[in-house]
N, C-alpha and C. Protein backbone atom coordinates (compact mmCIF):
# COMPACT_ATOMS: atom_id res chain seq x y z
N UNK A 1 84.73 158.16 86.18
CA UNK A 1 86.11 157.73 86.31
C UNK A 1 87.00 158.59 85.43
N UNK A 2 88.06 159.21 85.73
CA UNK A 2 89.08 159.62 85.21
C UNK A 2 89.87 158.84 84.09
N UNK A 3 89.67 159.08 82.78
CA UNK A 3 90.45 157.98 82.20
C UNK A 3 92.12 158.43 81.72
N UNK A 4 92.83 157.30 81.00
CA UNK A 4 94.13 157.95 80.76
C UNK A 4 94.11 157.92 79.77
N UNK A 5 95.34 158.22 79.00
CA UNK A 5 95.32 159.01 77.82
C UNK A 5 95.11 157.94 76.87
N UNK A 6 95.35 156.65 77.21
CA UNK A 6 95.03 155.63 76.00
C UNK A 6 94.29 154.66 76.76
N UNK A 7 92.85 154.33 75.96
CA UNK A 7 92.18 153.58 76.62
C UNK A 7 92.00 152.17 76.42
N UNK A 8 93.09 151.88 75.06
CA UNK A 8 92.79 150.65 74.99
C UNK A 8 93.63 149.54 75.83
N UNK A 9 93.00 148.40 76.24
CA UNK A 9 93.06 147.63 76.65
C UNK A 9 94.13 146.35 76.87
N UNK A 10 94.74 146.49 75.21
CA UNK A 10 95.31 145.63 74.45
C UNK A 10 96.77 145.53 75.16
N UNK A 11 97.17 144.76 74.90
CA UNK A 11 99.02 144.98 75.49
C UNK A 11 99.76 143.92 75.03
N UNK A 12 101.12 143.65 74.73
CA UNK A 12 101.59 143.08 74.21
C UNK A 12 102.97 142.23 75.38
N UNK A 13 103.33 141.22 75.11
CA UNK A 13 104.49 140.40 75.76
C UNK A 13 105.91 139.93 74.86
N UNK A 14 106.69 139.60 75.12
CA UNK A 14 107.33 138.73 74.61
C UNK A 14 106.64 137.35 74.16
N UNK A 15 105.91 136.55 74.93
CA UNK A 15 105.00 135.41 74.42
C UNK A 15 103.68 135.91 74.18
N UNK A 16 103.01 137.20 74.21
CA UNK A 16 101.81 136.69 74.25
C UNK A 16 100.83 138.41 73.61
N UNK A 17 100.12 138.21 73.12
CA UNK A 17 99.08 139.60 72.95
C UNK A 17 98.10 139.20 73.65
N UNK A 18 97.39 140.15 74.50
CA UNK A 18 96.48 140.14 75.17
C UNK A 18 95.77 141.67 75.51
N UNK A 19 94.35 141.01 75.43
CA UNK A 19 93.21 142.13 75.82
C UNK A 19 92.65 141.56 77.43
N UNK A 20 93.38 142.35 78.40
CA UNK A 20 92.85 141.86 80.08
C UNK A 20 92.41 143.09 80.33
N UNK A 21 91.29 143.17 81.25
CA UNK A 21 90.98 144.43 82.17
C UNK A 21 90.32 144.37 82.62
N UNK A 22 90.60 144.70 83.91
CA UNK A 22 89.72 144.37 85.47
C UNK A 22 89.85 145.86 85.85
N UNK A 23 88.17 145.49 86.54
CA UNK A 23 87.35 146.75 87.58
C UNK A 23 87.91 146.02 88.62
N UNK A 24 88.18 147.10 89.57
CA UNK A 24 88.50 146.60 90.69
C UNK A 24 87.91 147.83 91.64
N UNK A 25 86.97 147.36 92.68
CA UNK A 25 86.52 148.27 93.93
C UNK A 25 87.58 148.01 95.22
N UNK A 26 88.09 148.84 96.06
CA UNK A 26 87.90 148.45 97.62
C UNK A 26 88.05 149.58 98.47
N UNK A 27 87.74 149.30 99.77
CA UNK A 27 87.48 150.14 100.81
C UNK A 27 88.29 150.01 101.64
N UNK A 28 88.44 151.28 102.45
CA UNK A 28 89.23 151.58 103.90
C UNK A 28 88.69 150.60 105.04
N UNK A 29 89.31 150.35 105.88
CA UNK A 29 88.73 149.36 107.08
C UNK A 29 87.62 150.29 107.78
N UNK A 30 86.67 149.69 107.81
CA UNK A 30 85.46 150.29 108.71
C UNK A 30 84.68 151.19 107.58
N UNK A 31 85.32 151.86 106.56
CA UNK A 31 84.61 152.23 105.72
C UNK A 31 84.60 153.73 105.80
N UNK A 32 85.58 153.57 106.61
CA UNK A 32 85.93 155.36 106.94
C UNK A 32 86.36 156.22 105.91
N UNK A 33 86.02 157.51 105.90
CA UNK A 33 85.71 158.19 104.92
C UNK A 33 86.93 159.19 104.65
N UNK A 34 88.25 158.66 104.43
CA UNK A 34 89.80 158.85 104.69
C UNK A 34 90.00 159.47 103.33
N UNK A 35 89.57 159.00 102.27
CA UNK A 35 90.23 159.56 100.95
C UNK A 35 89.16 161.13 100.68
N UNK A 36 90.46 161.81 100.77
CA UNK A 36 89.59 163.51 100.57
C UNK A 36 90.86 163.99 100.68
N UNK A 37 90.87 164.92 99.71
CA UNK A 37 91.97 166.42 99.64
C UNK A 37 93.36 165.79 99.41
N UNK A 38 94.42 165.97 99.94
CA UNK A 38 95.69 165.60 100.27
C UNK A 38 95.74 163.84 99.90
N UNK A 39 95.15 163.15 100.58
CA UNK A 39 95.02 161.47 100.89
C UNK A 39 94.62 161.04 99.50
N UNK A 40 93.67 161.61 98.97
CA UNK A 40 92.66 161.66 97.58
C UNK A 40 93.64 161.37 96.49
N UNK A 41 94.20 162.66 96.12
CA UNK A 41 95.48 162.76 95.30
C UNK A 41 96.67 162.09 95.67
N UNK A 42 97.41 161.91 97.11
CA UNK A 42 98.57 160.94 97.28
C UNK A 42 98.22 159.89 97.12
N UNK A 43 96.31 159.09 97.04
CA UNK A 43 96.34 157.96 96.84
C UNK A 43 96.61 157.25 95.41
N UNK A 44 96.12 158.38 94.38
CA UNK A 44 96.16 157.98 92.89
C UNK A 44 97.22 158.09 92.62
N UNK A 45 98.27 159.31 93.10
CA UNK A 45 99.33 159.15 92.21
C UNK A 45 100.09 157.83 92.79
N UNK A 46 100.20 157.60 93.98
CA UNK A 46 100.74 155.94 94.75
C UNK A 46 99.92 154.92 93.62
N UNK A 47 98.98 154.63 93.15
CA UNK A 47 98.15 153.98 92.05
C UNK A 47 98.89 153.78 90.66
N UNK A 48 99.08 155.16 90.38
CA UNK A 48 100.07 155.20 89.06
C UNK A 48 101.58 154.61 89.23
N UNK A 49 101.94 154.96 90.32
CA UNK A 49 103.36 154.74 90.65
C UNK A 49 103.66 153.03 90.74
N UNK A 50 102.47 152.40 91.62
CA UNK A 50 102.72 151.24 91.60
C UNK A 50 102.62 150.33 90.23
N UNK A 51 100.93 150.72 89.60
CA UNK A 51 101.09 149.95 87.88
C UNK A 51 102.14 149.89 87.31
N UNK A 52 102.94 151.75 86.91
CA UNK A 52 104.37 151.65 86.43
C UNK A 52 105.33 150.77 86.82
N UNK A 53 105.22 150.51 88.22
CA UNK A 53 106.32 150.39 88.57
C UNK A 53 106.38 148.37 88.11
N UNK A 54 104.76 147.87 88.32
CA UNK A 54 104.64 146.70 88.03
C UNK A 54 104.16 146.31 86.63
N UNK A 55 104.20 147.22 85.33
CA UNK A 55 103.72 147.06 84.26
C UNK A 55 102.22 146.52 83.68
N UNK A 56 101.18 147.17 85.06
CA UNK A 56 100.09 147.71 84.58
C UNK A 56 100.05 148.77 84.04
N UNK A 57 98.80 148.68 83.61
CA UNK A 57 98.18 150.27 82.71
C UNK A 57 96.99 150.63 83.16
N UNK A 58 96.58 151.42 84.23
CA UNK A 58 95.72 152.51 84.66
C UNK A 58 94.70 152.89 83.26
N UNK A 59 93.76 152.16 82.99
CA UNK A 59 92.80 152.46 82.05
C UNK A 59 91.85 153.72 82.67
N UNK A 60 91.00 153.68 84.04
CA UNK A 60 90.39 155.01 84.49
C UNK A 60 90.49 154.43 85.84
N UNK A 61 90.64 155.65 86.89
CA UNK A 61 90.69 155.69 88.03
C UNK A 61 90.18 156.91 88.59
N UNK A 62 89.54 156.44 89.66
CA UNK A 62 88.35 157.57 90.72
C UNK A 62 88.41 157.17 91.78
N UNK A 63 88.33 158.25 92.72
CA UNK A 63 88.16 158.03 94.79
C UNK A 63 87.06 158.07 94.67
N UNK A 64 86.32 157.77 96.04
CA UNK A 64 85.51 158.61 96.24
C UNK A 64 86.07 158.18 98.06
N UNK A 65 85.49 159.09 98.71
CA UNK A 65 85.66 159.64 100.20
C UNK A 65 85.20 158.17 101.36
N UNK A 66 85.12 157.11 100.28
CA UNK A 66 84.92 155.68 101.47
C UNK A 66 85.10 154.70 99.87
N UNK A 67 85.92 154.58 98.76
CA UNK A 67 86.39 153.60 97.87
C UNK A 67 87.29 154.19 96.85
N UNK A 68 87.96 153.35 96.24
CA UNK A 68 88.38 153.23 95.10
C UNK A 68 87.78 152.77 93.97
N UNK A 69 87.81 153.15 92.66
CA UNK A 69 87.69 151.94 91.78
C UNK A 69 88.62 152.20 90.85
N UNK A 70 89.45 151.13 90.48
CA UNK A 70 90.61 151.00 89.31
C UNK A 70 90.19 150.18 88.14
N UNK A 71 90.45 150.38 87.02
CA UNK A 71 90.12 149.85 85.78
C UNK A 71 91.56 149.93 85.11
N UNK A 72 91.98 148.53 85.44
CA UNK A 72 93.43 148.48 84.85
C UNK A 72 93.93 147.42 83.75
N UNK A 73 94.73 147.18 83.05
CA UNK A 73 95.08 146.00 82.11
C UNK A 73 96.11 145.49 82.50
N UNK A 74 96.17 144.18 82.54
CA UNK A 74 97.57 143.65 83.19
C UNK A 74 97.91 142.53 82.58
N UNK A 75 99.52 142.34 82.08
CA UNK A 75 99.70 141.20 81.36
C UNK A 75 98.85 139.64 81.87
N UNK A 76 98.71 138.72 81.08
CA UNK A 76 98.51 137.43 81.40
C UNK A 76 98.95 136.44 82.34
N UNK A 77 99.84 137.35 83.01
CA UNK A 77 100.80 136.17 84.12
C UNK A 77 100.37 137.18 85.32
N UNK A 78 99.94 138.10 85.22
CA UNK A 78 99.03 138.71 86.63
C UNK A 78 97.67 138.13 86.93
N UNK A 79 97.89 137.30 88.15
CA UNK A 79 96.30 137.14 89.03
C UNK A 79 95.88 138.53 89.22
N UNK A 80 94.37 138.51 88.90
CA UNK A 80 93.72 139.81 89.40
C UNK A 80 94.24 139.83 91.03
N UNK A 81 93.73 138.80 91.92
CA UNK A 81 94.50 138.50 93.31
C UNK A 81 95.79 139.50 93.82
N UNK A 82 96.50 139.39 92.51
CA UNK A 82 98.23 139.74 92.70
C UNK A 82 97.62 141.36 92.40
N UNK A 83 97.28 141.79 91.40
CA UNK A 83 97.35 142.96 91.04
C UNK A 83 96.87 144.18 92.05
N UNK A 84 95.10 143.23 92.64
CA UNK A 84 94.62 144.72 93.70
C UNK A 84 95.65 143.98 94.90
N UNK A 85 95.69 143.08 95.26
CA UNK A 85 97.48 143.07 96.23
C UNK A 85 97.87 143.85 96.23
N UNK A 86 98.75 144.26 95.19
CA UNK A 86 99.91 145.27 95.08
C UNK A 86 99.86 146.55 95.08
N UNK A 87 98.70 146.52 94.39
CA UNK A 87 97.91 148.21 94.46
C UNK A 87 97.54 148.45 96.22
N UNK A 88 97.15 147.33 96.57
CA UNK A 88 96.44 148.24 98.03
C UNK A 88 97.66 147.73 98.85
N UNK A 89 98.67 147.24 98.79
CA UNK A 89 99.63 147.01 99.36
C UNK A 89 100.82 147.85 99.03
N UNK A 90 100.94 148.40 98.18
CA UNK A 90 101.94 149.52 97.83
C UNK A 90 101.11 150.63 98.70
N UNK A 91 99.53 151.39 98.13
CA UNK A 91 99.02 152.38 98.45
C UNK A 91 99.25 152.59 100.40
N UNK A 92 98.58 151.29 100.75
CA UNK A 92 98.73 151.19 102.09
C UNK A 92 99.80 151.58 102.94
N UNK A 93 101.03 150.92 102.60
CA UNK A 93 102.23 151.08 103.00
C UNK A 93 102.68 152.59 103.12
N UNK A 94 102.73 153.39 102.38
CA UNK A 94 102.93 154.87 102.02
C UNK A 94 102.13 155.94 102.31
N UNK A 95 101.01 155.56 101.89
CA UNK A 95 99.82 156.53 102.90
C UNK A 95 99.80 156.52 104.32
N UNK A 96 100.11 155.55 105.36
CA UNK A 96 100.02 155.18 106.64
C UNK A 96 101.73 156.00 106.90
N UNK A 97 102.47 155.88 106.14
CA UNK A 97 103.73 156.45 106.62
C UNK A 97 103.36 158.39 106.12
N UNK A 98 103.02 158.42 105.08
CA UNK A 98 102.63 160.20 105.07
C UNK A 98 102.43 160.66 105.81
N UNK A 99 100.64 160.29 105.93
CA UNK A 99 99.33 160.55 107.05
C UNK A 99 99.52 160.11 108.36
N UNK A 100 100.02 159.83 109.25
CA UNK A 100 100.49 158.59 110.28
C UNK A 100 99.01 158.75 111.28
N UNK A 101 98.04 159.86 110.92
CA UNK A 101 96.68 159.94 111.47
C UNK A 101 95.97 159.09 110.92
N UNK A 102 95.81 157.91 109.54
CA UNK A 102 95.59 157.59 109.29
C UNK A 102 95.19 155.70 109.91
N UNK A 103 96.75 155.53 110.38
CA UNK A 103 96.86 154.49 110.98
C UNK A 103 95.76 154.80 112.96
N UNK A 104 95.08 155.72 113.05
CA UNK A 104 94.61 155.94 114.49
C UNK A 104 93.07 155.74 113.77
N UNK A 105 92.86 156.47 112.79
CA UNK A 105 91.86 156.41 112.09
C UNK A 105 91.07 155.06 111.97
N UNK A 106 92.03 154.11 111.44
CA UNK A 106 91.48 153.03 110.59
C UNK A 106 91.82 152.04 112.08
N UNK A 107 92.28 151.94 112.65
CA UNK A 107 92.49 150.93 114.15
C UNK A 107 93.52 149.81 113.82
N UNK A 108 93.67 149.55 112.66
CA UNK A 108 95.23 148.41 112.21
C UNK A 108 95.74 148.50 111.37
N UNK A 109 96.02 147.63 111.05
CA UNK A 109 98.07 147.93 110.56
C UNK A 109 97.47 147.80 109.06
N UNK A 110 96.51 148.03 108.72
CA UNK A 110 96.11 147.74 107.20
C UNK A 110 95.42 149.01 106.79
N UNK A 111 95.47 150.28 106.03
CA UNK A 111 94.66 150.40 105.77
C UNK A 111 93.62 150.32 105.21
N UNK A 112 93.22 149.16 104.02
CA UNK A 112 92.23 148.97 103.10
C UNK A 112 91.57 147.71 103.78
N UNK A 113 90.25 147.47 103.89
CA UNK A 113 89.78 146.08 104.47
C UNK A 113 90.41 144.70 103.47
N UNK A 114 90.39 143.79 103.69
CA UNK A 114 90.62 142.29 102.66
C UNK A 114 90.34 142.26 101.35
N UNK A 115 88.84 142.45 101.76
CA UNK A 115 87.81 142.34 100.76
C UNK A 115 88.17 143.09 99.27
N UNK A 116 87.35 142.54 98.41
CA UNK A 116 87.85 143.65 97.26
C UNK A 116 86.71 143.28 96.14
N UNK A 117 86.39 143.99 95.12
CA UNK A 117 85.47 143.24 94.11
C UNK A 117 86.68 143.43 92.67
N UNK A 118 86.11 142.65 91.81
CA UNK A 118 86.91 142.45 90.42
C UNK A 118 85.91 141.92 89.72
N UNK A 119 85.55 142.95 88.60
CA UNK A 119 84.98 142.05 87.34
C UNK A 119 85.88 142.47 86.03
N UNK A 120 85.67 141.54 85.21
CA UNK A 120 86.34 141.90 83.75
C UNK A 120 85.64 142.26 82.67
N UNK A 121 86.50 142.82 81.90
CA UNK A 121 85.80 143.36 80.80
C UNK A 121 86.83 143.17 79.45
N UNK A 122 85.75 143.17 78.61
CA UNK A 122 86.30 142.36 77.31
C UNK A 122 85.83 142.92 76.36
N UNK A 123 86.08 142.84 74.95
CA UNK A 123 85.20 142.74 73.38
C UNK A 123 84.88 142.14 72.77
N UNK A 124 84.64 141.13 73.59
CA UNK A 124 83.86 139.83 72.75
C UNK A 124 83.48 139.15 73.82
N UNK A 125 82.11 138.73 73.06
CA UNK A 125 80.83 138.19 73.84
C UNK A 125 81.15 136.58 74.20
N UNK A 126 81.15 135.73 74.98
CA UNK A 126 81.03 134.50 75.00
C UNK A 126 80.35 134.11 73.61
N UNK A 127 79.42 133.80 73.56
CA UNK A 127 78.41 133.59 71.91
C UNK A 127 79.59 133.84 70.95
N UNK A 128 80.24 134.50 70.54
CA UNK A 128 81.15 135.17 69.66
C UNK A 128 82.48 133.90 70.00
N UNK A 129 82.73 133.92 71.12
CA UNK A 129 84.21 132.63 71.59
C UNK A 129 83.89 131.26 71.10
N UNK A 130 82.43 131.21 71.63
CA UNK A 130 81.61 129.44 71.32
C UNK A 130 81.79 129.37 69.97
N UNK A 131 81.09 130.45 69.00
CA UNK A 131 80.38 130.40 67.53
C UNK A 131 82.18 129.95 67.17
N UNK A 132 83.56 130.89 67.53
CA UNK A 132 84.80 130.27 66.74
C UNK A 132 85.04 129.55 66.95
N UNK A 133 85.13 128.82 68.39
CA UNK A 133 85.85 127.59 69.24
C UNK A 133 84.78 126.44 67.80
N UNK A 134 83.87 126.90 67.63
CA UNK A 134 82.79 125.90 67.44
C UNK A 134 83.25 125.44 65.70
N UNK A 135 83.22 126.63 64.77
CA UNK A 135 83.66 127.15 63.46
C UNK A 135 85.10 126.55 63.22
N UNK A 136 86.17 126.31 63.97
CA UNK A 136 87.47 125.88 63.83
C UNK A 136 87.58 124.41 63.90
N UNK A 137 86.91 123.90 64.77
CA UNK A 137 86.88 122.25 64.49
C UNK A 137 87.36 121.82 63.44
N UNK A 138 86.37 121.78 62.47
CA UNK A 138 87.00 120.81 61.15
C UNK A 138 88.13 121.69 60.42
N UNK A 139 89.09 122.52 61.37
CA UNK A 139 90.24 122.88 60.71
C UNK A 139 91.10 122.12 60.98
């Protein structure tokens, strides 16, 4: 994965500090093998453009020629749900208007399938949350 220039995680709010960051995978409909050359690069920088534009942070990002995967941080009032949304709903929108071979390619009005994976990642272990949750009681 390509990372960016600052990798930490951390981010700050008006209410709130927070460490969030989600992997996120997904694929073209059918699984077609669309991201290469031109598509490859208009897809990441559409990636960057949208986080900015929604106040994510692009931790590392990589194509490959049938997926994505994004590793991003997003304030506390972002559903992971909302976030690859917007990402494959911004990307979608703009790539299908570039490429317009794209939309013959993939057979509908979407290019990315539904589906999507998300796991999170953190610096601290559950065991580590229990042992304080556990340690603070008789405060």
């Amino acid at each position: 994965m390509q990372e960016s220039k600052n990798i930490s995680s951390h981010g700050t709010t008006r209410w709130s500090h927070y460490q969030i960051a989600y992997h996120f995978v997904w694929i073209p409909k059918y699984r077609r093998k669309v991201l290469l050359g031109p598509v490859q690069r208009e897809t990441k920088r559409l990636i960057y453009e949208c986080a900015e534009k929604h106040g994510f942070r692009i931790l590392a990002l990589e194509t490959d020629e049938d997926h994505v995967h994004c590793f991003a941080s997003c304030p506390p009032r972002w559903s992971p749900a909302k976030v690859v949304g917007y990402l494959k709903g911004y990307t979608s929108r703009y790539l299908r208007a570039e490429f317009p071979w794209l939309k013959k390619k993939c057979e509908t009005k979407q290019l990315w399938t539904q589906a999507y994976y998300v796991g999170t990642a953190g610096s601290v272990s559950q065991e580590i949350i229990r042992r304080y949750i556990n340690e603070c009681q008789g405060l």
